[in-house]
N, C-alpha and C. Protein backbone atom coordinates (compact mmCIF):
# COMPACT_ATOMS: atom_id res chain seq x y z
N UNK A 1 -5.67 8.90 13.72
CA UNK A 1 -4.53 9.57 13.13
C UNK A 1 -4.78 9.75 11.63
N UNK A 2 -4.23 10.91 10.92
CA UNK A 2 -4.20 11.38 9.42
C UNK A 2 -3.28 10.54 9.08
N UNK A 3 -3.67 10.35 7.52
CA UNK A 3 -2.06 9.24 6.99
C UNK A 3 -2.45 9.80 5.69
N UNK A 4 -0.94 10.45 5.41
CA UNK A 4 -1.15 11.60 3.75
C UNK A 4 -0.16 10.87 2.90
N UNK A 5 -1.01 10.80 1.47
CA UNK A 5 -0.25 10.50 0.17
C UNK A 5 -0.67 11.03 -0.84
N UNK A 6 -0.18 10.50 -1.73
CA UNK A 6 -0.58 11.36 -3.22
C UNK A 6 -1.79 10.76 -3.91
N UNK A 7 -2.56 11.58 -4.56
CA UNK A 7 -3.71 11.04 -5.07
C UNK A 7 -3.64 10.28 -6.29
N UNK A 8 -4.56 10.07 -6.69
CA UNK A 8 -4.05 8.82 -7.83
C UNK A 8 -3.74 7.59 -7.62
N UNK A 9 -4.51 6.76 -6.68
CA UNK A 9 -3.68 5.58 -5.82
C UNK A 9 -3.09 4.44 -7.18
N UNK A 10 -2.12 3.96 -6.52
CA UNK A 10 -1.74 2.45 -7.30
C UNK A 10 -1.34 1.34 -6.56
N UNK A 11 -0.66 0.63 -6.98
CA UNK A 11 -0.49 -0.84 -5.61
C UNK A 11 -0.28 -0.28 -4.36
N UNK A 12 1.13 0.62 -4.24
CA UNK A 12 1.68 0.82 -2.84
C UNK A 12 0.55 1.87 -2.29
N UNK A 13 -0.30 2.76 -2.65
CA UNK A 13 -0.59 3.21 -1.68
C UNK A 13 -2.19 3.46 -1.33
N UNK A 14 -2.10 2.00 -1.95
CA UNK A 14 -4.28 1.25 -1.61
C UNK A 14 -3.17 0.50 -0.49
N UNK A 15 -1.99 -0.45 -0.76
CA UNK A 15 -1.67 -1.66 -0.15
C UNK A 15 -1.65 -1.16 1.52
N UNK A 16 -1.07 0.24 1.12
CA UNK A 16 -0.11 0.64 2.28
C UNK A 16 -1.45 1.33 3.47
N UNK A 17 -2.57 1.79 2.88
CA UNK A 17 -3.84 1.95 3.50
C UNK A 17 -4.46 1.13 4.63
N UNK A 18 -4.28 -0.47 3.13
CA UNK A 18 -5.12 -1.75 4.00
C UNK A 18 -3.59 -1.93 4.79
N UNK A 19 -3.00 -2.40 4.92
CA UNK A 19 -1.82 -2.65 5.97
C UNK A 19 -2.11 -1.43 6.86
N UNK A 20 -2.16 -0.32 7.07
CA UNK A 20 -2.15 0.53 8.33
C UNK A 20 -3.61 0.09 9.10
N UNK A 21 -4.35 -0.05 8.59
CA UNK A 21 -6.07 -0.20 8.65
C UNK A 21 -5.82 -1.30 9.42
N UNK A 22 -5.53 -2.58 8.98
CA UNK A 22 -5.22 -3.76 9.85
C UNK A 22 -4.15 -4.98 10.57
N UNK A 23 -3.22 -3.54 10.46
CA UNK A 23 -1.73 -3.62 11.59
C UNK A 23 -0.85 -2.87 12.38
N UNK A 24 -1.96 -1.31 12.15
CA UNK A 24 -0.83 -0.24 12.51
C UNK A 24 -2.02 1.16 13.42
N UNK A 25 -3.49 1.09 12.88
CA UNK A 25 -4.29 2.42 13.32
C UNK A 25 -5.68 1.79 12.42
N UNK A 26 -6.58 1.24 13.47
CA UNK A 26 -7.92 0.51 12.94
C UNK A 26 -8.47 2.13 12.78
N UNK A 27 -8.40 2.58 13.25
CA UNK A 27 -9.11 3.86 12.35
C UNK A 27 -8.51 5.53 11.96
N UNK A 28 -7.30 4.45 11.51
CA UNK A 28 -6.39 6.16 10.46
C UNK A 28 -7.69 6.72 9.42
N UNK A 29 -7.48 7.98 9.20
CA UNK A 29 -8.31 8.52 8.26
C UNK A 29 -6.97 8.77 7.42
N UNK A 30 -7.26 8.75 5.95
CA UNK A 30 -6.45 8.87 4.70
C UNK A 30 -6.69 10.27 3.93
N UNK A 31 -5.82 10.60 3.57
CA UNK A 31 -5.97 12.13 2.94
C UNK A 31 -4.91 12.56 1.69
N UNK A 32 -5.80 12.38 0.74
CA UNK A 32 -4.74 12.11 -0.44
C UNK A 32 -4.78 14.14 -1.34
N UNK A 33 -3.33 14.01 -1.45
CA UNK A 33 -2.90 15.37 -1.75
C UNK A 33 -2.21 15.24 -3.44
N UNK A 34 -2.12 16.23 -4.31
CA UNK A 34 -1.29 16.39 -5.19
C UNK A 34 -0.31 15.75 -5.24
N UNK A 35 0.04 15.41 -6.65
CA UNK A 35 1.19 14.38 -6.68
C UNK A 35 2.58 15.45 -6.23
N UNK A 36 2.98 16.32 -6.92
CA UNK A 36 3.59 17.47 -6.41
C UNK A 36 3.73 18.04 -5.26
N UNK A 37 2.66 17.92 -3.75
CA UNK A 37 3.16 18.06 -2.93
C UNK A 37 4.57 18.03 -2.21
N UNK A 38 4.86 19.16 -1.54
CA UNK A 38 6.07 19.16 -0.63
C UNK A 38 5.86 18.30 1.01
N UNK A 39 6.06 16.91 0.44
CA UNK A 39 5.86 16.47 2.37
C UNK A 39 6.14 17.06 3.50
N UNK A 40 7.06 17.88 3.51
CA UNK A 40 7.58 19.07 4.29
C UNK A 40 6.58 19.69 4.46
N UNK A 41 5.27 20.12 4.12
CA UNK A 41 4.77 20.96 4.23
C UNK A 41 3.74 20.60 5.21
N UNK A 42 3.54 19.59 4.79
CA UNK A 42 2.28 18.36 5.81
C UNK A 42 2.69 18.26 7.50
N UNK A 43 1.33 19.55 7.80
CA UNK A 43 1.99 19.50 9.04
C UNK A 43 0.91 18.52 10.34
N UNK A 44 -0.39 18.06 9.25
CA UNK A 44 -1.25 17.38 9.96
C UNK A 44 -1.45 16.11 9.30
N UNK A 45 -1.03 14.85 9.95
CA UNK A 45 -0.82 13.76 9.66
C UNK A 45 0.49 13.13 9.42
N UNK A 46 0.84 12.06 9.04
CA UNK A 46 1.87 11.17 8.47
C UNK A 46 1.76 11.07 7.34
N UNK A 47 3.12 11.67 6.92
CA UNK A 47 3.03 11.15 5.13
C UNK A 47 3.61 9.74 5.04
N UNK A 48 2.97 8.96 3.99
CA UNK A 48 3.88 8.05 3.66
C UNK A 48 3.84 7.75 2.21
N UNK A 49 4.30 6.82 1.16
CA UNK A 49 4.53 6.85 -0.15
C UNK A 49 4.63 7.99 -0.75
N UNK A 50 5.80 8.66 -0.46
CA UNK A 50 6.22 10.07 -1.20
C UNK A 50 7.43 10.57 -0.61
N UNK A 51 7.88 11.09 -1.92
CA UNK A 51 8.85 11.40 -1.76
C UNK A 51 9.99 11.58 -0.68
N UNK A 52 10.83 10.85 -0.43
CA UNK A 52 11.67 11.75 0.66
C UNK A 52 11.13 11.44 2.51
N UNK A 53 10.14 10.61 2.23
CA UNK A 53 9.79 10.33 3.55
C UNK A 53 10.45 8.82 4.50
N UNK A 54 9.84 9.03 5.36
CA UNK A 54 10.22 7.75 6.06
C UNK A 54 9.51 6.55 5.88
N UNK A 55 8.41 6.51 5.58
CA UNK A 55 7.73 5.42 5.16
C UNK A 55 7.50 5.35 3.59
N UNK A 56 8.48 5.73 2.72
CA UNK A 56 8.58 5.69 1.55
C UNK A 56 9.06 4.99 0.94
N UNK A 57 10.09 4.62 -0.34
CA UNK A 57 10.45 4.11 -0.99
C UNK A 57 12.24 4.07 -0.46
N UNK A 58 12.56 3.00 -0.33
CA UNK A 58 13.95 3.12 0.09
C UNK A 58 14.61 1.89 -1.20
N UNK A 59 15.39 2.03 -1.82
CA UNK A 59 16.57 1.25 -2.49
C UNK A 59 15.75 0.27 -2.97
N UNK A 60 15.74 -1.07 -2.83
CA UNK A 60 14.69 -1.44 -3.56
C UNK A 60 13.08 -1.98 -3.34
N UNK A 61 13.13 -1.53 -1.48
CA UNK A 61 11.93 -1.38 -1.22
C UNK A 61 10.98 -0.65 -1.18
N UNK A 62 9.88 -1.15 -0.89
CA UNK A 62 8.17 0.00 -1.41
C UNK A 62 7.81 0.69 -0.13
N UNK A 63 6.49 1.46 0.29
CA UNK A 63 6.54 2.20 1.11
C UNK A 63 5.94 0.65 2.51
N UNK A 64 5.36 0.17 1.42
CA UNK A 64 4.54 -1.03 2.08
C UNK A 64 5.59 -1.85 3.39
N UNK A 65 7.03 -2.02 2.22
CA UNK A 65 8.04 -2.61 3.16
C UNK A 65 8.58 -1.51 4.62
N UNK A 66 8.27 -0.38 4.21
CA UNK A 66 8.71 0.12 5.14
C UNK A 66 7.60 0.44 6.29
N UNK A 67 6.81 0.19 6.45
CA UNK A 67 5.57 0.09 7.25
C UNK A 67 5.67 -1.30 7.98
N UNK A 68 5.98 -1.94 7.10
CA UNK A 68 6.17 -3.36 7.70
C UNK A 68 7.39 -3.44 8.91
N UNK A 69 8.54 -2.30 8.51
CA UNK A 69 9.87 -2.21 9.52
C UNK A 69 9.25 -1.46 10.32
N UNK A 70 8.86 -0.02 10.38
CA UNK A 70 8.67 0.76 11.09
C UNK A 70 7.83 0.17 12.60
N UNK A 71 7.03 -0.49 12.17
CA UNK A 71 5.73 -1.31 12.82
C UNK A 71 6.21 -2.65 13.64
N UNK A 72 7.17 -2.94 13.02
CA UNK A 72 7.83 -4.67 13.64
C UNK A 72 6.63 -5.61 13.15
N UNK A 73 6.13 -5.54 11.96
CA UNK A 73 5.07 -6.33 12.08
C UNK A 73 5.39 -7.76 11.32
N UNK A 74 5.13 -8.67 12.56
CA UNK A 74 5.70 -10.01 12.39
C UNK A 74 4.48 -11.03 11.72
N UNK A 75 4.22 -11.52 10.36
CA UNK A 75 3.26 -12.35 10.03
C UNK A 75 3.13 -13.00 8.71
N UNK A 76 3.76 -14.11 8.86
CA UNK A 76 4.14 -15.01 8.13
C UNK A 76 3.09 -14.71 6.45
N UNK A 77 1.73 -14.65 6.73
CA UNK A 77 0.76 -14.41 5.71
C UNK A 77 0.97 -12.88 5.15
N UNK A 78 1.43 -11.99 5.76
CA UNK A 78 1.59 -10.77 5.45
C UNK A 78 2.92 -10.68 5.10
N UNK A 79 3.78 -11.25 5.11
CA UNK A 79 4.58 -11.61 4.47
C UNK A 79 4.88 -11.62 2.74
N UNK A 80 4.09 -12.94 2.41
CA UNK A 80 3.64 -12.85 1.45
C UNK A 80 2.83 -11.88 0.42
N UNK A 81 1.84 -11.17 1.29
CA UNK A 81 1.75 -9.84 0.47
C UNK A 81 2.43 -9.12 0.16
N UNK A 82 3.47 -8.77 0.87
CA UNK A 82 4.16 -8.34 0.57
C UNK A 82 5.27 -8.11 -0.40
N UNK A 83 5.40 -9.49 -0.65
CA UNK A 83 6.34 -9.68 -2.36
C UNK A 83 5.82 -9.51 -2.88
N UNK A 84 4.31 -10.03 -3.09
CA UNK A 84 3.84 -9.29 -4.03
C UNK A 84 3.81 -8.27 -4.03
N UNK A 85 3.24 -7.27 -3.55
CA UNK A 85 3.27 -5.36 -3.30
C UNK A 85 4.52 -5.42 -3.90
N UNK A 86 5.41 -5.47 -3.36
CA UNK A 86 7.01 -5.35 -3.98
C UNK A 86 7.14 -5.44 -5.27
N UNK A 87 6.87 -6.41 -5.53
CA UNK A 87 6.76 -7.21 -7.10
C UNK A 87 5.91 -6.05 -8.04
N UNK A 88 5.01 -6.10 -7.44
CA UNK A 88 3.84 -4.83 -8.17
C UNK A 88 4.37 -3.70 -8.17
N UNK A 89 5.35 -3.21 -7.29
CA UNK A 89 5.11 -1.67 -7.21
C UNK A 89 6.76 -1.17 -7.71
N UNK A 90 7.58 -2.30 -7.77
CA UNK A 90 8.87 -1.70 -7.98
C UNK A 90 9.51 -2.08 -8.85
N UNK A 91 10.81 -1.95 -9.17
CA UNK A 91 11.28 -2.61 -10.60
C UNK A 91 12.08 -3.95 -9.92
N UNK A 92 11.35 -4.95 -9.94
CA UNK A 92 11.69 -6.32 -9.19
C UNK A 92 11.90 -6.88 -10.76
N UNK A 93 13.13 -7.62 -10.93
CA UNK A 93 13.78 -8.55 -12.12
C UNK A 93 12.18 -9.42 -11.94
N UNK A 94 12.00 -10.10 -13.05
CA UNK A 94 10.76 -11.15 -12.94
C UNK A 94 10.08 -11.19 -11.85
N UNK A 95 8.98 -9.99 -12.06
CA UNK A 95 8.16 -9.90 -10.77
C UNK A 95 7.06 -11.34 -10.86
N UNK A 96 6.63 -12.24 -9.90
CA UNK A 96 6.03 -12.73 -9.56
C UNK A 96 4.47 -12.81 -10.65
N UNK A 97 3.62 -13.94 -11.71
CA UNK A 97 2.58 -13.26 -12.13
C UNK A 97 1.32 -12.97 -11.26
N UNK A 98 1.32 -13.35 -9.63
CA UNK A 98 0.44 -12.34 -9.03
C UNK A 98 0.96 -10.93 -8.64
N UNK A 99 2.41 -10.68 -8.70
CA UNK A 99 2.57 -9.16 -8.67
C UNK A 99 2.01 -8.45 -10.16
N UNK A 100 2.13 -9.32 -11.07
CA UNK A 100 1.50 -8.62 -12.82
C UNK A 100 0.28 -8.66 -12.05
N UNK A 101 -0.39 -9.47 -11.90
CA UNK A 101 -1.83 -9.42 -11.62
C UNK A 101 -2.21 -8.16 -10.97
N UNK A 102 -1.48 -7.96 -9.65
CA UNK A 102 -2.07 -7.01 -8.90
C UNK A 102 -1.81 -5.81 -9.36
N UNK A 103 -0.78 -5.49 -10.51
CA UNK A 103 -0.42 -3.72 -11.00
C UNK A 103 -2.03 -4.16 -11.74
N UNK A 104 -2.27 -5.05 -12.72
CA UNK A 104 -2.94 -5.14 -13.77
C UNK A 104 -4.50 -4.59 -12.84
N UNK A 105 -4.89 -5.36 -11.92
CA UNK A 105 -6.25 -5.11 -11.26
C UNK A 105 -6.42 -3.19 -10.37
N UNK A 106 -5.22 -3.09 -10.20
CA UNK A 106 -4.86 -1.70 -9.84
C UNK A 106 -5.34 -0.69 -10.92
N UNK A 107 -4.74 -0.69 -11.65
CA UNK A 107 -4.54 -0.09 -13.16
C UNK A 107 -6.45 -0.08 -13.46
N UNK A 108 -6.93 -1.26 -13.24
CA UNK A 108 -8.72 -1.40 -13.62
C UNK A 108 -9.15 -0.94 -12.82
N UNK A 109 -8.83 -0.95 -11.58
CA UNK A 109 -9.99 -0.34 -10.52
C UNK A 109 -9.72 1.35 -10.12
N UNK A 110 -8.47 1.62 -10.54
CA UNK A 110 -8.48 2.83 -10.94
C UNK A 110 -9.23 3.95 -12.00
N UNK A 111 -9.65 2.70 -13.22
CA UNK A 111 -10.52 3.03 -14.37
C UNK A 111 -11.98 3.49 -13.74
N UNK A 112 -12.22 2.40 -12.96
CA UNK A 112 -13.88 2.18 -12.80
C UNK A 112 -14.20 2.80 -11.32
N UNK A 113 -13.44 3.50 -11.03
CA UNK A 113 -13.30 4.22 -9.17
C UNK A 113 -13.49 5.73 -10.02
N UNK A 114 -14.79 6.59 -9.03
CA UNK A 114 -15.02 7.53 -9.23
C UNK A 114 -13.75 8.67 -8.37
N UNK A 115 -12.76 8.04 -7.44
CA UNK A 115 -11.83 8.74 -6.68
C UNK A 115 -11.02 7.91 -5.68
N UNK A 116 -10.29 8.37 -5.08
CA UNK A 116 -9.12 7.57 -4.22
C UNK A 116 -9.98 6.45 -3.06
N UNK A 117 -11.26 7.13 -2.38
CA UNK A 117 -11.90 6.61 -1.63
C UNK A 117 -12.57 5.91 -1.36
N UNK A 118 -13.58 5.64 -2.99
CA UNK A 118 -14.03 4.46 -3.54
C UNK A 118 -12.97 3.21 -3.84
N UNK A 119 -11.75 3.39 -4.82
CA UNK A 119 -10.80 2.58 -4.48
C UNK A 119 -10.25 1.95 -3.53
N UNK A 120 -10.10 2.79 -2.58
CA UNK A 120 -9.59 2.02 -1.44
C UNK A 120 -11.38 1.08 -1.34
N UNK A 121 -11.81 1.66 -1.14
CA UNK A 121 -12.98 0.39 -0.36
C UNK A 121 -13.45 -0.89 -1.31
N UNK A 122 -13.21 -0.39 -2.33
CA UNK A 122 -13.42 -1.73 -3.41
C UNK A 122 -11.62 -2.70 -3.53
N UNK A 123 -11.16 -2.20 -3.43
CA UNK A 123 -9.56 -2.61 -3.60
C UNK A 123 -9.19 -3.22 -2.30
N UNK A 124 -9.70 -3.08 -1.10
CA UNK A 124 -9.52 -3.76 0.17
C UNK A 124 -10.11 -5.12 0.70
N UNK A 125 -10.87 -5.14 -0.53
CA UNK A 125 -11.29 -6.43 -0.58
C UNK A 125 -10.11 -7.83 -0.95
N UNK A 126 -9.57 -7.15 -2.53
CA UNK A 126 -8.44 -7.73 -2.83
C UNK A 126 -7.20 -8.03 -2.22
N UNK A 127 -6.83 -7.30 -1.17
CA UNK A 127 -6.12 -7.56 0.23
C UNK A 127 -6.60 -8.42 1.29
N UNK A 128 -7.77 -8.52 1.40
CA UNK A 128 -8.72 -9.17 2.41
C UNK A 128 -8.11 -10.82 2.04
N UNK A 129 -8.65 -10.67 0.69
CA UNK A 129 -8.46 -12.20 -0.09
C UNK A 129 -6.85 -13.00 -0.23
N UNK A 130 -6.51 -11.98 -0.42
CA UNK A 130 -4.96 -12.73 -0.28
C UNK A 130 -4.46 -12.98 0.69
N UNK A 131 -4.77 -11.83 1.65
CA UNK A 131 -4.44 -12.38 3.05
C UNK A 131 -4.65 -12.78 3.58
N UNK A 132 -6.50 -13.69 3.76
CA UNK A 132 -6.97 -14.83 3.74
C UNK A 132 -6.48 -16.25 3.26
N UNK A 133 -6.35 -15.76 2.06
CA UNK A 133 -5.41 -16.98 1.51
C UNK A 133 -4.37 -17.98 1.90
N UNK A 134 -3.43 -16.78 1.95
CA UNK A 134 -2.01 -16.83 2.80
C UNK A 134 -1.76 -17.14 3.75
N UNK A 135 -3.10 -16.90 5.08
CA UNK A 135 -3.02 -17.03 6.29
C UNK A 135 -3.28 -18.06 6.68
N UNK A 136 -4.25 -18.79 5.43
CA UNK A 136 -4.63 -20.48 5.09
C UNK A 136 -3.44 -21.18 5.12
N UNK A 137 -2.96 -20.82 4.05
CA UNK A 137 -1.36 -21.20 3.38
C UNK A 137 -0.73 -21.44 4.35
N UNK A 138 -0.30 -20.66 5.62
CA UNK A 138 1.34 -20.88 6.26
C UNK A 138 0.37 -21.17 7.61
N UNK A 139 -0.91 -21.49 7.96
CA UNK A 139 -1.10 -21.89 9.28
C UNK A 139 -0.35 -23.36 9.56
């Protein structure tokens, strides 16, 4: 399956990549469009993190959280990524300092990424690790 967002990735939509990748479509292909796109218009694939969609930004959750509803995806360690993502990606009162961390490492690997695609594959590592972590954490 296609899974469409806007180019330019940042927390929510590297996060929202690795979460589909390994809870929702082991082999979605990603297809990143103009920030300006009309999602309406996207008639091949799933949009998500943008505007006006269903797997987007709702009140004070990220697109990440809503992937997480859409999906029923139940996991105590993924969980935890998830505040963070949250923390990182939205205007959360005293976000968490691994949500600073993760805008902050976003923000760098955006610097040193020749495009959306390299990012994701260097940046999925950093998901790998936390959710390793975590999965340590709450066994």
């Amino acid at each position: 399956m296609k899974w469409v967002t806007r180019e330019k990735v940042h927390v929510d939509r590297v996060a929202c990549p690795w979460l589909i990748k390994n809870f929702v479509d082991k082999d979605a292909e990603f297809v990143f469009v103009p920030r300006d796109t009309d999602p309406k218009t996207i008639k091949d694939g799933i949009p998500f993190d943008m505007k006006g969609v269903e797997l987007g930004h709702h009140g004070n959750k990220c697109s990440f959280d809503a992937i997480v509803e859409k999906y029923n995806i139940k996991d105590p360690a993924l969980e935890k990524v998830q505040e963070i993502v949250r923390g990182a990606d939205t205007n959360v009162e005293n976000p968490s300092p691994l949500s600073i961390s993760l805008d902050v490492l976003a923000r760098g690997y955006r610097m040193i990424c020749k495009d959306d695609y390299e990012t994701l594959e260097k940046e999925f590592y950093l998901y790998d690790a936390l959710y390793a972590y975590f999965k340590k954490e709450t066994e």
